[in-house]
N, C-alpha and C. Protein backbone atom coordinates (compact mmCIF):
# COMPACT_ATOMS: atom_id res chain seq x y z
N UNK A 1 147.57 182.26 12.88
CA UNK A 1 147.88 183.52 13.52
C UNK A 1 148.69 184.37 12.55
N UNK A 2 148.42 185.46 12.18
CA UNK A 2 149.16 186.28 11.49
C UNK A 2 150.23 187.27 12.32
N UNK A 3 151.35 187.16 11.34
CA UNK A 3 152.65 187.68 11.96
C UNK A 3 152.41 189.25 12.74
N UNK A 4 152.82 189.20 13.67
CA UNK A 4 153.18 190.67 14.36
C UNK A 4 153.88 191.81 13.28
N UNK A 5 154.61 191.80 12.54
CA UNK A 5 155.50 192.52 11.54
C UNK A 5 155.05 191.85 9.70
N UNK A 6 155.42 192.64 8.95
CA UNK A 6 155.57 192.53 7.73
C UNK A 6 156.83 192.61 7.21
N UNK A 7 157.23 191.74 5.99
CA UNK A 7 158.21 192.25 5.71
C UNK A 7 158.26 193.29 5.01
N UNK A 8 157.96 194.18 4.69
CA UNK A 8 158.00 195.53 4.48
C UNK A 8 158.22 196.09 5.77
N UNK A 9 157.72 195.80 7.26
CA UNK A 9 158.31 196.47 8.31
C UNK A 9 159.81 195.71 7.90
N UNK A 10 160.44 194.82 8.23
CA UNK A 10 161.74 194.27 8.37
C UNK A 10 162.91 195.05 7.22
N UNK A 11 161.97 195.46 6.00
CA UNK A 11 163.04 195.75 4.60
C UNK A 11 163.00 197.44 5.71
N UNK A 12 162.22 197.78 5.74
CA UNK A 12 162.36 199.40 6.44
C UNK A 12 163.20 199.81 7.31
N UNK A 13 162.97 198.53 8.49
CA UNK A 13 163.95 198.85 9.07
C UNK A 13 165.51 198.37 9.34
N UNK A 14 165.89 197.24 8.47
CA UNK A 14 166.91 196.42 8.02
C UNK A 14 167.63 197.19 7.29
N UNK A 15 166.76 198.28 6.37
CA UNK A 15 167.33 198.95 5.13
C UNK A 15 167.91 197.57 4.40
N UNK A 16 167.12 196.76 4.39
CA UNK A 16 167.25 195.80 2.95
C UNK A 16 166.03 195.78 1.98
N UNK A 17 166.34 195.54 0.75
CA UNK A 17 165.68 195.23 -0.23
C UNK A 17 165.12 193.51 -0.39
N UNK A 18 164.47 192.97 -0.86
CA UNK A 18 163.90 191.68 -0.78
C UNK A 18 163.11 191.89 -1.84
N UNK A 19 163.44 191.23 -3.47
CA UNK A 19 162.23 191.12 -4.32
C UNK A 19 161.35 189.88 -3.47
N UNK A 20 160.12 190.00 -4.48
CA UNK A 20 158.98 189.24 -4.24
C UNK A 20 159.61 187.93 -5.47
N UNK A 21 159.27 186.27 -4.46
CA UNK A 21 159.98 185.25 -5.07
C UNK A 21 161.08 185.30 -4.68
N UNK A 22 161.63 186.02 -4.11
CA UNK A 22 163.43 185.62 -3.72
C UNK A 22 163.49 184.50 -2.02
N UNK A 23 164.44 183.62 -2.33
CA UNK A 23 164.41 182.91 -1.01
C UNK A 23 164.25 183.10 -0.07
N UNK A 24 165.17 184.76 0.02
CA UNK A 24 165.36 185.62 1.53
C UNK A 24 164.05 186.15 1.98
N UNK A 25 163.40 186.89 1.09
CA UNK A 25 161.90 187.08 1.41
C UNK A 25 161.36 186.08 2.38
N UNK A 26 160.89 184.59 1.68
CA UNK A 26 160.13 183.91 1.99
C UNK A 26 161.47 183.26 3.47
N UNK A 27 162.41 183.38 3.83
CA UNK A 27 163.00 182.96 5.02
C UNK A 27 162.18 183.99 6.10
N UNK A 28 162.48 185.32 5.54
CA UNK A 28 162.08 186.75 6.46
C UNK A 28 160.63 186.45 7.19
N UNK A 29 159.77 186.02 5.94
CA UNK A 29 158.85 186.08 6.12
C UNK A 29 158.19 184.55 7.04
N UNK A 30 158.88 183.00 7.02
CA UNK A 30 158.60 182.60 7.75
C UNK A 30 159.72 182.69 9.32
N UNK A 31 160.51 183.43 9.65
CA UNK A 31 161.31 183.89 10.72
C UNK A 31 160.17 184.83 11.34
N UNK A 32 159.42 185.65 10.72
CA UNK A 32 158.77 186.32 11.40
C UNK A 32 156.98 186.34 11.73
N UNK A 33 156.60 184.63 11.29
CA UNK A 33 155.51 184.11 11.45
C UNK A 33 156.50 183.69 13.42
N UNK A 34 157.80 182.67 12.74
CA UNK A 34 157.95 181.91 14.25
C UNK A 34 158.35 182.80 15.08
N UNK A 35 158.51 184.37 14.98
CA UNK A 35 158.65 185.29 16.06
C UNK A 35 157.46 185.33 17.10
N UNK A 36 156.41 185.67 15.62
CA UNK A 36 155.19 186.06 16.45
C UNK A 36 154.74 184.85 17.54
N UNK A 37 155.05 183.76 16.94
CA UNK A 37 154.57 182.47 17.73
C UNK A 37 154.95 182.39 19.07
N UNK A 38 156.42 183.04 19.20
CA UNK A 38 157.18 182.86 20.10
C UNK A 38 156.54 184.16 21.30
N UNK A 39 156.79 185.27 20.40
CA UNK A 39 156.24 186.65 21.30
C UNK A 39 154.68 186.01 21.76
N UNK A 40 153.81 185.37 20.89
CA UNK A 40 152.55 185.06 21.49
C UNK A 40 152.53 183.99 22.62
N UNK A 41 153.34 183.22 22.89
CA UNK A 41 153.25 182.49 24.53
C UNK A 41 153.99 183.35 25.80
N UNK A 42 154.17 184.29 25.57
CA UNK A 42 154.70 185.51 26.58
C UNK A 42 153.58 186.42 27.23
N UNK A 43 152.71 186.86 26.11
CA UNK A 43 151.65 187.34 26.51
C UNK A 43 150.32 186.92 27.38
N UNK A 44 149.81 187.56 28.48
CA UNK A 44 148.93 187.28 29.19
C UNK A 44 147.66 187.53 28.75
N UNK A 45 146.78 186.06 28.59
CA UNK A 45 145.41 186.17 28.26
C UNK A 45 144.81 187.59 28.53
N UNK A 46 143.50 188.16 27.53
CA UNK A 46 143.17 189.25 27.94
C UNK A 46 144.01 190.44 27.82
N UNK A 47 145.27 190.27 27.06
CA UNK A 47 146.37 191.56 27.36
C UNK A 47 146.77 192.11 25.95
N UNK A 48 146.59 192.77 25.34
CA UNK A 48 147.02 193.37 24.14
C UNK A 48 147.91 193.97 24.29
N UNK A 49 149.29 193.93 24.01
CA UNK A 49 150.14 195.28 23.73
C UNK A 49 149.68 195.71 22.51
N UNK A 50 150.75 197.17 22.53
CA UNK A 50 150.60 198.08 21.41
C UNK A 50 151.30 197.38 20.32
N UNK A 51 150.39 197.31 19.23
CA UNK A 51 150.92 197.26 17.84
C UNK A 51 152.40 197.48 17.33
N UNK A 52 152.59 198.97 17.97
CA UNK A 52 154.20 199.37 17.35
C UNK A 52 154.69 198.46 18.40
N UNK A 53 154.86 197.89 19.54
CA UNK A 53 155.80 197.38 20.27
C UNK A 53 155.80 196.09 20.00
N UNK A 54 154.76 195.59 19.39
CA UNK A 54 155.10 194.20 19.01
C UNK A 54 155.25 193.87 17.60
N UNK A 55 155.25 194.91 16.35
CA UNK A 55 156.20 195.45 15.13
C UNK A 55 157.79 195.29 15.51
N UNK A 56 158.03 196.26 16.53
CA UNK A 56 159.52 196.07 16.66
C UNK A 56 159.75 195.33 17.24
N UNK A 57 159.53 194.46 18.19
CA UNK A 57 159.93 193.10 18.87
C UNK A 57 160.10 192.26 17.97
N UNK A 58 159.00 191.72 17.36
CA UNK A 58 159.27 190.97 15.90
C UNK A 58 160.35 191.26 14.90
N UNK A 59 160.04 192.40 14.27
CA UNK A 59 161.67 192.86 13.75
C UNK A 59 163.09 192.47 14.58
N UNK A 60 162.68 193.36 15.55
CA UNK A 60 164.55 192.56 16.38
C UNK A 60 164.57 191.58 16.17
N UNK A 61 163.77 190.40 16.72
CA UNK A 61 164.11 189.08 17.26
C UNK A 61 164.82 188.48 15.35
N UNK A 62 163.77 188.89 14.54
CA UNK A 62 164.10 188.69 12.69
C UNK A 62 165.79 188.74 13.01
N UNK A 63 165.64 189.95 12.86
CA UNK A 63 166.95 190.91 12.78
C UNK A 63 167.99 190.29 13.19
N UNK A 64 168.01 190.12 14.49
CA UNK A 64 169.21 188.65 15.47
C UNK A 64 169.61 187.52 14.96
N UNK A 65 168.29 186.99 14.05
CA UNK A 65 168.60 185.76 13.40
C UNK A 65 169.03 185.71 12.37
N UNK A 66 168.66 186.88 11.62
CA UNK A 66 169.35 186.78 10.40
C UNK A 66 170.73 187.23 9.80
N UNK A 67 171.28 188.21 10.66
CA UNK A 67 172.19 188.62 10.99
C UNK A 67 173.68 187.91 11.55
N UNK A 68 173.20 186.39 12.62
CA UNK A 68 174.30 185.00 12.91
C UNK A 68 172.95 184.66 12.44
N UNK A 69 172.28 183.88 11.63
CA UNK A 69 171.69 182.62 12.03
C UNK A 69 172.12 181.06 12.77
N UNK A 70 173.76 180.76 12.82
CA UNK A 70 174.34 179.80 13.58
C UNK A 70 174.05 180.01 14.79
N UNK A 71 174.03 181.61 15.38
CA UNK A 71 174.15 181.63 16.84
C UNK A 71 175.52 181.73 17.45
N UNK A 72 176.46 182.15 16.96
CA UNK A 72 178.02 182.22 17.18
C UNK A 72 178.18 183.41 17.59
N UNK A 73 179.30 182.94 18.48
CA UNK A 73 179.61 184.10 19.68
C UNK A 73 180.81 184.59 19.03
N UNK A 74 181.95 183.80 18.28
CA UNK A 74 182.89 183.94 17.36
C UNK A 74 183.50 183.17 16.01
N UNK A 75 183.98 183.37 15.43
CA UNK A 75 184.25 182.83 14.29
C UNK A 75 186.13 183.53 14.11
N UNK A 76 186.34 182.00 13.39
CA UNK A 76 187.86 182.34 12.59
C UNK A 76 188.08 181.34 11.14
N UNK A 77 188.40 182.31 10.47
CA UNK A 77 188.82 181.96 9.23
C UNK A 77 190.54 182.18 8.95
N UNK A 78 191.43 181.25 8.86
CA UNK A 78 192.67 181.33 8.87
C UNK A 78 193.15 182.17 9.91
N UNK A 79 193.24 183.42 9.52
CA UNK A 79 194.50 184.05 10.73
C UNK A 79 193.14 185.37 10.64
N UNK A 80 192.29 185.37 10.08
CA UNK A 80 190.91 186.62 10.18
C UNK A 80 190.09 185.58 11.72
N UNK A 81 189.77 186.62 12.62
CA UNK A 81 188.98 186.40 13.89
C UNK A 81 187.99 187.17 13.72
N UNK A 82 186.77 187.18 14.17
CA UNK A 82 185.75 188.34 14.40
C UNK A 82 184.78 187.43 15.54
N UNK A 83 184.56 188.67 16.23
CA UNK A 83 183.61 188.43 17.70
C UNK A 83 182.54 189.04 17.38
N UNK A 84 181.33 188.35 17.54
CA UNK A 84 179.75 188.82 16.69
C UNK A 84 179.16 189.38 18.14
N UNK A 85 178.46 190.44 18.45
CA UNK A 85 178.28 191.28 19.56
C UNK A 85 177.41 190.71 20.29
N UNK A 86 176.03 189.62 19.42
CA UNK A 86 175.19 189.14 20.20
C UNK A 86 174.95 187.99 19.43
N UNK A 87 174.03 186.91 20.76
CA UNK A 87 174.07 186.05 20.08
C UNK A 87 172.99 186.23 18.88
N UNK A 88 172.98 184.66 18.38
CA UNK A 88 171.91 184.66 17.03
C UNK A 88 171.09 183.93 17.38
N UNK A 89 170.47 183.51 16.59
CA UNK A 89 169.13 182.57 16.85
C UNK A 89 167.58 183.36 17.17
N UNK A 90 166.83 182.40 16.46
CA UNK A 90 165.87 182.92 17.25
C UNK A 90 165.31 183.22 18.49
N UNK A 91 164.96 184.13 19.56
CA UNK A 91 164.95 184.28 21.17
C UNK A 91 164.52 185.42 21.21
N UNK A 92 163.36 185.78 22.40
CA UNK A 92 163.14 186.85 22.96
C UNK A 92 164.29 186.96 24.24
N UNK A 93 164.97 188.52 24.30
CA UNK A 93 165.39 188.87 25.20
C UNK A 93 165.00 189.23 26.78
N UNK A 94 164.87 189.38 27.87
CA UNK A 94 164.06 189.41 28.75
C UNK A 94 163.40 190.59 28.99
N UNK A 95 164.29 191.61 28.11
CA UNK A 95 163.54 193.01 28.27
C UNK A 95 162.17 192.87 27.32
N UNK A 96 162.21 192.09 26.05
CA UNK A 96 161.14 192.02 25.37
C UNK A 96 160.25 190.98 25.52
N UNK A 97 160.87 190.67 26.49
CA UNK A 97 159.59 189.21 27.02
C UNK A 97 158.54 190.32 27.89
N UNK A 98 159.49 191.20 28.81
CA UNK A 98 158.51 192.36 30.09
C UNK A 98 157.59 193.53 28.72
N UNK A 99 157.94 193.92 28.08
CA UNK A 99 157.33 194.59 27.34
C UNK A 99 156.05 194.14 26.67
N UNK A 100 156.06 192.63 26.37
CA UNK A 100 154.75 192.46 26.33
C UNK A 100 153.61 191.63 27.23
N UNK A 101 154.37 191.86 28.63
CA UNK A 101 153.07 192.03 29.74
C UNK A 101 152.34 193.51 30.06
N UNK A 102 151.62 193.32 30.66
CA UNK A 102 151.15 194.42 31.41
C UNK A 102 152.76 195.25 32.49
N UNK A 103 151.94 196.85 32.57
CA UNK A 103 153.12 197.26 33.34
C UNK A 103 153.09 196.69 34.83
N UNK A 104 151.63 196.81 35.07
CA UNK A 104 150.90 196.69 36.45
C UNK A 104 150.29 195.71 36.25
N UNK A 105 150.07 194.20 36.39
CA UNK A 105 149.72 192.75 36.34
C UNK A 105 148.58 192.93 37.60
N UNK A 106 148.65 193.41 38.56
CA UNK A 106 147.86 192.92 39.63
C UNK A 106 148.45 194.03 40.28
N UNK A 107 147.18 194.33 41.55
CA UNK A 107 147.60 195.45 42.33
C UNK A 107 148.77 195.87 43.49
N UNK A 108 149.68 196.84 43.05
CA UNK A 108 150.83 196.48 43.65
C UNK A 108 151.18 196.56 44.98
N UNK A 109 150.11 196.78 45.97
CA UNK A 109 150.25 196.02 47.13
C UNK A 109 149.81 194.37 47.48
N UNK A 110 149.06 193.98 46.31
CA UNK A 110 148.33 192.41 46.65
C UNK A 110 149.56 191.89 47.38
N UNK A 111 150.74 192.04 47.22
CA UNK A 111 151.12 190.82 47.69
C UNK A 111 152.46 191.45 48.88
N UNK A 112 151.85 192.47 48.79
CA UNK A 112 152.38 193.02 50.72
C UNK A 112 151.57 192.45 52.10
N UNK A 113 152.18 192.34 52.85
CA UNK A 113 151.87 191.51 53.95
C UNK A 113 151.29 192.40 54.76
N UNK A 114 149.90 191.79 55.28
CA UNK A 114 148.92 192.60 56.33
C UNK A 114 148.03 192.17 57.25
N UNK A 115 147.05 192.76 57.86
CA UNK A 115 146.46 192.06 59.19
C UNK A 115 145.29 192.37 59.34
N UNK A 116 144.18 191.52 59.31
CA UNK A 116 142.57 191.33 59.68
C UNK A 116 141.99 191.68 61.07
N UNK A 117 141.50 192.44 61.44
CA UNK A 117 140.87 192.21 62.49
C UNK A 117 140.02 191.28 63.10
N UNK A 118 139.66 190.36 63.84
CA UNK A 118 138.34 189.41 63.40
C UNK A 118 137.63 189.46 65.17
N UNK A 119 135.98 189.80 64.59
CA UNK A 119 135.57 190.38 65.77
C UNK A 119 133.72 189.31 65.27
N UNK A 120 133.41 188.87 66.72
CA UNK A 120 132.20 188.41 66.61
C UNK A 120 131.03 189.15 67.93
N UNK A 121 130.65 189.60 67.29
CA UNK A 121 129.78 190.48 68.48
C UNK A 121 128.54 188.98 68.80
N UNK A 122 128.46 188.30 68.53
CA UNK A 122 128.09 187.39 68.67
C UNK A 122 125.74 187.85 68.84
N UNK A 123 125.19 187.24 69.77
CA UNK A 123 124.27 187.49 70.06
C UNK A 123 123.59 188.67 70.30
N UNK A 124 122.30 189.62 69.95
CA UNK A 124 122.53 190.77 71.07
C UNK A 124 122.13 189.79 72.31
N UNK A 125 122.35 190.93 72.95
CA UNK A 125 122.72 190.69 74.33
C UNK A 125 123.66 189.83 74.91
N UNK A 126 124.68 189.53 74.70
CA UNK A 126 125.45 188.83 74.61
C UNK A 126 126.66 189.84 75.10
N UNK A 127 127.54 189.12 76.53
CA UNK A 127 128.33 189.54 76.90
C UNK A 127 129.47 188.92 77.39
N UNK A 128 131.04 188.73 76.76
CA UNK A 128 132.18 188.23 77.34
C UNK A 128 132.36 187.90 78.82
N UNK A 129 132.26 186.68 78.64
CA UNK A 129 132.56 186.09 80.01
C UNK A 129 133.97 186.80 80.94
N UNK A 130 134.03 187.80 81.66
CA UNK A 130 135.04 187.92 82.56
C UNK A 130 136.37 187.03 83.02
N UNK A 131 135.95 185.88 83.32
CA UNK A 131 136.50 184.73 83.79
C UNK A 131 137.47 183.63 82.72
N UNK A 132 138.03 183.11 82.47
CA UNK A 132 138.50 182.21 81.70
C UNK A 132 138.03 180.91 82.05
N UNK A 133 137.92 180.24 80.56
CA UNK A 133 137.19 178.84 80.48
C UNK A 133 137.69 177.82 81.39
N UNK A 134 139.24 178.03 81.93
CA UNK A 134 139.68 176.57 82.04
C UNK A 134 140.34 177.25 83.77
N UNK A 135 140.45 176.37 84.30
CA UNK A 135 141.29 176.46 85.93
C UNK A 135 142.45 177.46 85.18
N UNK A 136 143.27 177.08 84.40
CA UNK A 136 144.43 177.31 84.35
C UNK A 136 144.76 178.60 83.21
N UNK A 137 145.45 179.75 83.61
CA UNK A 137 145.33 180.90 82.69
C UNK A 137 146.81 181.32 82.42
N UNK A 138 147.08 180.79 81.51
CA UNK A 138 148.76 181.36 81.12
C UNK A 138 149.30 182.90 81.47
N UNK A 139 148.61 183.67 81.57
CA UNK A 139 148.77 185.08 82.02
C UNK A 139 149.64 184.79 83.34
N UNK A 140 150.81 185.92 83.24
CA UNK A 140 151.62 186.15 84.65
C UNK A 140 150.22 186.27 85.68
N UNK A 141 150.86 185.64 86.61
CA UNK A 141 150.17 186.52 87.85
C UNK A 141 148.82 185.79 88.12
N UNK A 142 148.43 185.08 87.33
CA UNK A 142 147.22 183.97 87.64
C UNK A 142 147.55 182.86 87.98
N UNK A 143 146.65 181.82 88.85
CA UNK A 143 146.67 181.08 88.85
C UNK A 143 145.66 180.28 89.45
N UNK A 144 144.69 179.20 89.06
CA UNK A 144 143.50 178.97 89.40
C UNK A 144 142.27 179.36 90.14
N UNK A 145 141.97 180.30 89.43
CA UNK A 145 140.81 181.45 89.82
C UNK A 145 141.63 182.26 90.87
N UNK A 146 142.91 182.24 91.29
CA UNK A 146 143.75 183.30 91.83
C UNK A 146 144.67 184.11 91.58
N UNK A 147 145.44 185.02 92.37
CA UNK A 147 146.36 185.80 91.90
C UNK A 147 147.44 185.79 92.75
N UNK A 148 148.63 185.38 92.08
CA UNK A 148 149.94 184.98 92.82
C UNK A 148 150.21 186.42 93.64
C-alpha cells in the first residue's frame, strides 16, 4: 500500500528540510507508510476520502510523533519542567478517525423507529367474520356471544 502523504508533503508542511539518505528522512518516511496503515483500517469498504484530507491526516498523525516520539505528557530535567501540549505517539484522533468515513453512512432515518400496516384482503370474495372465534372476547362489555 502506498503512503497517503510524501515526504515532501511532511518537509512542506513541518517547514523542515530532510536530505535524501539522512536517517530522519527514512524514519518520516516509514512513520508515514504506518500512518497510512493505521488511517486505512478506519475507512469503510467502497469509501474513498479526498486525497487532501487524507495528505493532512497522515501529516498530523507524522507530525505528533515526531515531535514527543516517547509520548510524554511531561518532562523534567534538574530544576527545567516543560508540559508537552499533546500526547505523542503514533494515533488517530477521533476527529480524524470521523473524517475518513462517509458524512452520511446510511440513511438518516434507517434507524428511527416506525410502523407497518399489515393487511390481508385475503380471497375475493372473502369477508370478515363479524363474530369472534372463541366463546370468550376480552373486549369490555362482552361476554359469551353476549353483552353485559
Amino acid at each position: 500500500m502506498a503512503a497517503y502523504a510524501t515526504v515532501a508533503d511532511y518537509e512542506a508542511r513541518a517547514a523542515v528540510s530532510l536530505p535524501d539518505g539522512s536517517p530522519r528522512r527514512a524514519q518520516v518516511e516509514a512513520y508515514l507508510d504506518d500512518a497510512s496503515a493505521l488511517m486505512a483500517r478506519h475507512i469503510p469498504v467502497g469509501f474513498t476520502p479526498d486525497a487532501g484530507t487524507l495528505r493532512a491526516i497522515a501529516v498530523a498523525v507524522v507530525r505528533r510523533v515526531m515531535a514527543n516520539p516517547g509520548g510524554y505528557r511531561q518532562r523534567t530535567i534538574g530544576q527545567y519542567s516543560e508540559s508537552l501540549g499533546e500526547d505523542g505517539g503514533l494515533y488517530l484522533t477521533a476527529d480524524e478517525k470521523g473524517q475518513l468515513v462517509p458524512e452520511d453512512v446510511t440513511d438518516p432515518g434507517a434507524d428511527a423507529a416506525y410502523s407497518i400496516g399489515v393487511r390481508d384482503d385475503g380471497l375475493p370474495g372473502w369477508r370478515n367474520d363479524p363474530y369472534p372465534c372463541s366463546p370468550y372476547d376480552p373486549s369490555p362489555g362482552y361476554w359469551a356471544g353476549g353483552v353485559w
